[in-house]
C-alpha atoms as a PDB file:
ATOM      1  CA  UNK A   1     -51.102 -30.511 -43.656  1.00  0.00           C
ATOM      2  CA  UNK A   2     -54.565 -29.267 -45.375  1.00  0.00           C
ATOM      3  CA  UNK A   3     -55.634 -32.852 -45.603  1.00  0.00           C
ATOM      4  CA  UNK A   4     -55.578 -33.070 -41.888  1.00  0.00           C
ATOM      5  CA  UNK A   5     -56.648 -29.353 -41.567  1.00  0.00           C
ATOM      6  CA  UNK A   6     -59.338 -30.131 -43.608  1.00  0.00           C
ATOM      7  CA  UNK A   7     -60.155 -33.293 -41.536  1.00  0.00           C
ATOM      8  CA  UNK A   8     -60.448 -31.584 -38.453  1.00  0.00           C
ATOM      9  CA  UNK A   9     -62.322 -28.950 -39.484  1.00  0.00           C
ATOM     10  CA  UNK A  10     -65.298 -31.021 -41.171  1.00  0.00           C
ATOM     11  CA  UNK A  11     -65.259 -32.803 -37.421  1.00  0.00           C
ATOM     12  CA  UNK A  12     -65.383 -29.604 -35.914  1.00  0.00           C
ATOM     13  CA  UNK A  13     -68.441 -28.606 -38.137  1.00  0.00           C
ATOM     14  CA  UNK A  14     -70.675 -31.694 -37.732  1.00  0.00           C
ATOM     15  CA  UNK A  15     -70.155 -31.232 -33.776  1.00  0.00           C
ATOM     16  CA  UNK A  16     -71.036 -27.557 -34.388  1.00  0.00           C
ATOM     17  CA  UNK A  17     -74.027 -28.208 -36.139  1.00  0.00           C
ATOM     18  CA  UNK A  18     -75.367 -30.817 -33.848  1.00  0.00           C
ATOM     19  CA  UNK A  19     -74.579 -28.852 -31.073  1.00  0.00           C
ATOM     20  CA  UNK A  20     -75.130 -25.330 -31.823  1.00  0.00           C
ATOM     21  CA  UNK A  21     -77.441 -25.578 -35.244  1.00  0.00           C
ATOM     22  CA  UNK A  22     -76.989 -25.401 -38.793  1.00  0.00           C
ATOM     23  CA  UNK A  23     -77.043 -21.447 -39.141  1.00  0.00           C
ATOM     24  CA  UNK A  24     -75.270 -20.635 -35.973  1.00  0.00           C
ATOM     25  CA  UNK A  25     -72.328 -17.548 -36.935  1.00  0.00           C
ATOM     26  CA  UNK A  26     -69.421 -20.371 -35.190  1.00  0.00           C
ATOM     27  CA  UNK A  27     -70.391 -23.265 -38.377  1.00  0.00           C
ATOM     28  CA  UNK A  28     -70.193 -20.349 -40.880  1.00  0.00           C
ATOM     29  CA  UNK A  29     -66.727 -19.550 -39.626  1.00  0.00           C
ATOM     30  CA  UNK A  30     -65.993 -22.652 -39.620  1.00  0.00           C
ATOM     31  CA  UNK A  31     -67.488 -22.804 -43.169  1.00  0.00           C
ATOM     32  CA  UNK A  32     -64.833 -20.258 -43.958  1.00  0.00           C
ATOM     33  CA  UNK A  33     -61.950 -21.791 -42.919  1.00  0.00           C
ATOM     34  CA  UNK A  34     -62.752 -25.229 -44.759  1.00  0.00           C
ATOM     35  CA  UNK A  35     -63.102 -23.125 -47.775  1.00  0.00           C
ATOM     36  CA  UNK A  36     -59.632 -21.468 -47.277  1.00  0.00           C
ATOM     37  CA  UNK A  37     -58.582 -24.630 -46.489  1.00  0.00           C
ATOM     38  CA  UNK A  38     -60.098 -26.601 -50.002  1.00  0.00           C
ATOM     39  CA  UNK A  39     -58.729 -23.286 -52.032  1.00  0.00           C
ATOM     40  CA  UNK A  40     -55.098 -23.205 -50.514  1.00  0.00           C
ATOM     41  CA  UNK A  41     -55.108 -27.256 -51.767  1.00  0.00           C
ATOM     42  CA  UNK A  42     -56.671 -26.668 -55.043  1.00  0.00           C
ATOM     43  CA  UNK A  43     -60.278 -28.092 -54.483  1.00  0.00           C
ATOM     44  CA  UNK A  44     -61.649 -24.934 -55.617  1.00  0.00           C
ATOM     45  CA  UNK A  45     -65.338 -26.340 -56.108  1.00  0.00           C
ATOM     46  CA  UNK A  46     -65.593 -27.642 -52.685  1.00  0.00           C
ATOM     47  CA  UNK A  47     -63.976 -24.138 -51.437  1.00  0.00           C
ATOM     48  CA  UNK A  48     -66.864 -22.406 -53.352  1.00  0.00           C
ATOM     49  CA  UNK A  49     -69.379 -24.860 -52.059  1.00  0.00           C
ATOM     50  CA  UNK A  50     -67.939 -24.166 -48.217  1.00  0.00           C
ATOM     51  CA  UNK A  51     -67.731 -20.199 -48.834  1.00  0.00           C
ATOM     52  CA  UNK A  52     -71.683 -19.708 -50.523  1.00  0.00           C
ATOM     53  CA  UNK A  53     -72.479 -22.025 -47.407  1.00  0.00           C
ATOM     54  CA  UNK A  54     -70.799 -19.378 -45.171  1.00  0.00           C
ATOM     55  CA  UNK A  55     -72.095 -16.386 -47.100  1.00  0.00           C
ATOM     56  CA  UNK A  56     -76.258 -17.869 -47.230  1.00  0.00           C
ATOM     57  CA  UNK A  57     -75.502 -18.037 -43.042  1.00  0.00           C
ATOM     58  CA  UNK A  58     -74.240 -14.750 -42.736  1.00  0.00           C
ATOM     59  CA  UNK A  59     -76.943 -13.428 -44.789  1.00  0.00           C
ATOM     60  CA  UNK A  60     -79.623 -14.655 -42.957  1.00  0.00           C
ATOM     61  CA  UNK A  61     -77.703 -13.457 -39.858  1.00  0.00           C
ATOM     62  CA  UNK A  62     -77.990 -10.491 -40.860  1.00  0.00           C
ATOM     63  CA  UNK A  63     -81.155  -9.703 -42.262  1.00  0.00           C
ATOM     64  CA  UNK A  64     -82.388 -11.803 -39.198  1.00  0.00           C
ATOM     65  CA  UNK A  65     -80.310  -8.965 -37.059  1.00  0.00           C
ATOM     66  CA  UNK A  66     -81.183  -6.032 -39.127  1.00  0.00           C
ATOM     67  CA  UNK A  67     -77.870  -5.872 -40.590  1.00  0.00           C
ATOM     68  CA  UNK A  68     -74.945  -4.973 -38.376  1.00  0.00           C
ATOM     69  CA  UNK A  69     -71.645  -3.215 -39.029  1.00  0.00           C
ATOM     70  CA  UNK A  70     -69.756  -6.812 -38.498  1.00  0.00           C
ATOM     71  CA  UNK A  71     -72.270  -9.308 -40.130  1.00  0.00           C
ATOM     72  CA  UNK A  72     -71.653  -6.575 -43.164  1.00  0.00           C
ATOM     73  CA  UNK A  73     -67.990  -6.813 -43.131  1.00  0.00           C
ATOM     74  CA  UNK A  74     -68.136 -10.587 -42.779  1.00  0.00           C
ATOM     75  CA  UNK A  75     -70.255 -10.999 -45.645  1.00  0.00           C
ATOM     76  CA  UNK A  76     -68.429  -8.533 -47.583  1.00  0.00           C
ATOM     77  CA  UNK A  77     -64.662 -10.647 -46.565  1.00  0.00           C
ATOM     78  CA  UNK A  78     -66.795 -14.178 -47.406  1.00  0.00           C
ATOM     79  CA  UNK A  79     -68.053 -12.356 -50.641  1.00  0.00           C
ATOM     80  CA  UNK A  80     -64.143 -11.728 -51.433  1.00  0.00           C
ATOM     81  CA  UNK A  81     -62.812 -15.348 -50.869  1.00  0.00           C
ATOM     82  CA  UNK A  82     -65.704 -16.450 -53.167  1.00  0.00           C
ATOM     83  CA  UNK A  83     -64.089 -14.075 -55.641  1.00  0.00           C
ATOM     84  CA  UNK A  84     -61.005 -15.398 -55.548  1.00  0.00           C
ATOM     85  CA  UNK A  85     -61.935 -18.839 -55.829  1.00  0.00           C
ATOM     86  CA  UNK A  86     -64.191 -18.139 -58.607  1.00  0.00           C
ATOM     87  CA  UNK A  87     -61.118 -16.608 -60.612  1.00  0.00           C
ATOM     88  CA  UNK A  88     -59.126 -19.784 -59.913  1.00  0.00           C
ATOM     89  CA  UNK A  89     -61.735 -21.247 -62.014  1.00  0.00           C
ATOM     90  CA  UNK A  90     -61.143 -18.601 -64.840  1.00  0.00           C
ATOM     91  CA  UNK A  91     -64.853 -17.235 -63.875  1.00  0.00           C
ATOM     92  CA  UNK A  92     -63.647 -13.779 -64.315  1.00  0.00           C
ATOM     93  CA  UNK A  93     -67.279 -12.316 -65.187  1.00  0.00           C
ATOM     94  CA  UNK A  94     -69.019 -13.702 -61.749  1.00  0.00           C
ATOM     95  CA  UNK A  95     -65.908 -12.900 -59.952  1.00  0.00           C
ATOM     96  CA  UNK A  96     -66.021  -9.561 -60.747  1.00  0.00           C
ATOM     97  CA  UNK A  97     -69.827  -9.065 -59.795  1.00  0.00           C
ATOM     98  CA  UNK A  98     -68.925 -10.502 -56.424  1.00  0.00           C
ATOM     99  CA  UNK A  99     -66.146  -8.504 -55.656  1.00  0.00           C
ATOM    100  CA  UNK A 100     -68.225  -5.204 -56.947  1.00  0.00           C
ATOM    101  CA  UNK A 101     -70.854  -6.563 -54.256  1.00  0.00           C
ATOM    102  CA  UNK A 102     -68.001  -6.957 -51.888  1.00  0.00           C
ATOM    103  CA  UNK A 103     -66.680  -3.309 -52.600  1.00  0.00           C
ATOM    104  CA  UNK A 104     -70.608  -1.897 -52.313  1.00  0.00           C
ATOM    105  CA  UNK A 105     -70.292  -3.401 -48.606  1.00  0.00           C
ATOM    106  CA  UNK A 106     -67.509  -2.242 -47.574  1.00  0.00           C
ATOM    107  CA  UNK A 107     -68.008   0.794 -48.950  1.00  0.00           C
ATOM    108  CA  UNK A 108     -71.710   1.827 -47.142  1.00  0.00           C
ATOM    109  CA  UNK A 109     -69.649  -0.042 -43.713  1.00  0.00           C
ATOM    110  CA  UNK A 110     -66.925   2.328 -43.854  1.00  0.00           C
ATOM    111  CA  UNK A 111     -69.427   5.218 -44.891  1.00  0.00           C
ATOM    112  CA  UNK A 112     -71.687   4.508 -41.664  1.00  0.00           C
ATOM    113  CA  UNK A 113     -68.417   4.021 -39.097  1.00  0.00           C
ATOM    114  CA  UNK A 114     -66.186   7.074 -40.039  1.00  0.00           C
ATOM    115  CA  UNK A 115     -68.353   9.218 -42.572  1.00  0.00           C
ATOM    116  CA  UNK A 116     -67.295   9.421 -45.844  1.00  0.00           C
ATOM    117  CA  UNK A 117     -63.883  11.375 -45.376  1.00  0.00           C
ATOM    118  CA  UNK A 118     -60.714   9.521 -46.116  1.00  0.00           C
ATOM    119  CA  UNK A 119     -59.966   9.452 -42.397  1.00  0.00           C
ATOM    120  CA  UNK A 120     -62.982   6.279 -42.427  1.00  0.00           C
ATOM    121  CA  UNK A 121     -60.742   4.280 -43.857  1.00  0.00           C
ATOM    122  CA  UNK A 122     -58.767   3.971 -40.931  1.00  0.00           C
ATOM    123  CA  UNK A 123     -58.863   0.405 -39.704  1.00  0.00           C
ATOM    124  CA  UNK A 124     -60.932  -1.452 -43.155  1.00  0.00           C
ATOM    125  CA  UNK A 125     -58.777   0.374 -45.413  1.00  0.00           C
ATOM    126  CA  UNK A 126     -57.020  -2.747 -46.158  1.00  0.00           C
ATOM    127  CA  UNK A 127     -59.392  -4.772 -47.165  1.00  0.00           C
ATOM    128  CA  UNK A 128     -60.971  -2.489 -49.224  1.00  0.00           C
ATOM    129  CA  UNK A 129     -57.969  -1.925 -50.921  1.00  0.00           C
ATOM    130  CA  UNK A 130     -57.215  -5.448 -51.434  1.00  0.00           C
ATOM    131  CA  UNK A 131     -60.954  -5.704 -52.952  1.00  0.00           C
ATOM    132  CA  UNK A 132     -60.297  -2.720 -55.141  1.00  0.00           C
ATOM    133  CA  UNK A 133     -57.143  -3.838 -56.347  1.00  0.00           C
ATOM    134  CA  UNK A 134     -58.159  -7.287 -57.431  1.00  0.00           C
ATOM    135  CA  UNK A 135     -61.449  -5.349 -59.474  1.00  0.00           C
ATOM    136  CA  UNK A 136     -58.363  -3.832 -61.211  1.00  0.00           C
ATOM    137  CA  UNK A 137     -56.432  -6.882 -61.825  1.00  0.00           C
ATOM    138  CA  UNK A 138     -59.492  -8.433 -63.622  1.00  0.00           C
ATOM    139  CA  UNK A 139     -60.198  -5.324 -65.633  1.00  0.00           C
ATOM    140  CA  UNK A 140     -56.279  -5.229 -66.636  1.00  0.00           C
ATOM    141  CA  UNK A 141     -56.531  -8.883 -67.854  1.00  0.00           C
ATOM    142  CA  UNK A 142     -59.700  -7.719 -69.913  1.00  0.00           C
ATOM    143  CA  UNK A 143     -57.320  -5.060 -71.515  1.00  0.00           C
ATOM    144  CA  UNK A 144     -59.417  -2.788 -69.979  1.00  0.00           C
ATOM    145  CA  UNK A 145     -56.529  -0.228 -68.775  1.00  0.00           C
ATOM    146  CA  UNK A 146     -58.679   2.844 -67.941  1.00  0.00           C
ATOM    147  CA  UNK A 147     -61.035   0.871 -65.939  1.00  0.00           C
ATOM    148  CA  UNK A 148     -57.303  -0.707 -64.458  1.00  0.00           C
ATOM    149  CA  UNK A 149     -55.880   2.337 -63.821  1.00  0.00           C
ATOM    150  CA  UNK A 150     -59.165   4.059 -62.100  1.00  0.00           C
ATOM    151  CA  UNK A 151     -58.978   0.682 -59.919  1.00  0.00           C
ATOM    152  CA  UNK A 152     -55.366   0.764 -59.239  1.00  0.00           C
ATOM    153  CA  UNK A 153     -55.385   4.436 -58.089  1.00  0.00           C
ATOM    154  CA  UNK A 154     -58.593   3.964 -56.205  1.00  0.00           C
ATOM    155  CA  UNK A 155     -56.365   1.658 -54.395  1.00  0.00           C
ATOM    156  CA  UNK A 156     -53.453   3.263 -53.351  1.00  0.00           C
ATOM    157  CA  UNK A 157     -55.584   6.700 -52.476  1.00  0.00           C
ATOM    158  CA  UNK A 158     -57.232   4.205 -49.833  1.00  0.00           C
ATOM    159  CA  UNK A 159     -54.051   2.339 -49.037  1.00  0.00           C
ATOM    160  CA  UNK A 160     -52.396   5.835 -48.199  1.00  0.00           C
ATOM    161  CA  UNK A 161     -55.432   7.044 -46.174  1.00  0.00           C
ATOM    162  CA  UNK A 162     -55.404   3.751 -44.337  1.00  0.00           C
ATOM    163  CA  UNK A 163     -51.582   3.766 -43.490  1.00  0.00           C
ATOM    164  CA  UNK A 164     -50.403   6.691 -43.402  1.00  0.00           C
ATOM    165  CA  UNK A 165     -47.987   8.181 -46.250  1.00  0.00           C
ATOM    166  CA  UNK A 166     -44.755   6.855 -44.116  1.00  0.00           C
ATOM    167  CA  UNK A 167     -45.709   3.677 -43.805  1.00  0.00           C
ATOM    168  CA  UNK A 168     -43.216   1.026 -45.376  1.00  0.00           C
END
């Protein structure tokens, strides 16, 4: 089924392109989703390839647009799914810089929209969360348990915040 995901998708993006332009925000999300396509099937270069694509278009996007809450968080979720790809392909070191990028983001998006309180978390919690906790993952597979364990707690604090403490 990715094959003809795939398929469709690189149709979809030349019509996008010749219709709407190269940097327009629809080809960069559908950028995305070849290169969540090309990572669920194991062609993690072309995912990369497909994700920095996505990522260079949101950038300009946003510097074009002075930066907006939503071209930040899309950059910093694109930023992510490079980070994941790039530790498919045992790239540990540039996969953490990316995902401390990522976590920067969200970090000054969630700042600006709720203040700096816990309660901010409300609504991006999660994917902060899930950016923090894979920064701990790669520092527990570097043996570096303190660094882990800061990560990890980091992590649930905003997971709890987020949810709520009876959440299941």
């Amino acid at each position: 089924e990715y094959a003809e995901a795939h398929g469709l998708y690189v149709r979809a993006l030349a019509l996008q392109r010749a219709n709407l332009g190269p940097d327009h925000a629809d080809v960069a999300n559908t950028l995305s989703s070849i290169g969540y396509v090309l990572h669920q099937s194991g062609d993690h270069s072309g995912s990369l390839e497909a994700y920095q694509d996505c990522l260079r278009i949101r950038r300009e996007a946003a510097a074009a647009s002075g930066g907006s809450e939503e071209s930040s968080s899309e950059i910093a979720a694109t930023l992510t799914h490079i980070a994941l790809v790039l530790l498919k392909k045992d790239m540990q070191d540039m996969a953490l810089e990316v995902l401390l990028e990522s976590y920067r983001i969200r970090k000054v998006v969630q700042e600006r929209s709720a203040g700096s309180g816990e309660e901010g978390y409300k609504g991006m919690g999660r994917d902060l969360a899930f950016t923090l906790y894979n920064i701990a993952v790669i520092h527990h597979h570097r043996g570096m348990y303190e660094y882990a364990l800061a990560y990890y707690r980091e992590t649930a604090r905003v997971e709890r915040s987020s949810l709520g403490t009876d959440h299941r």
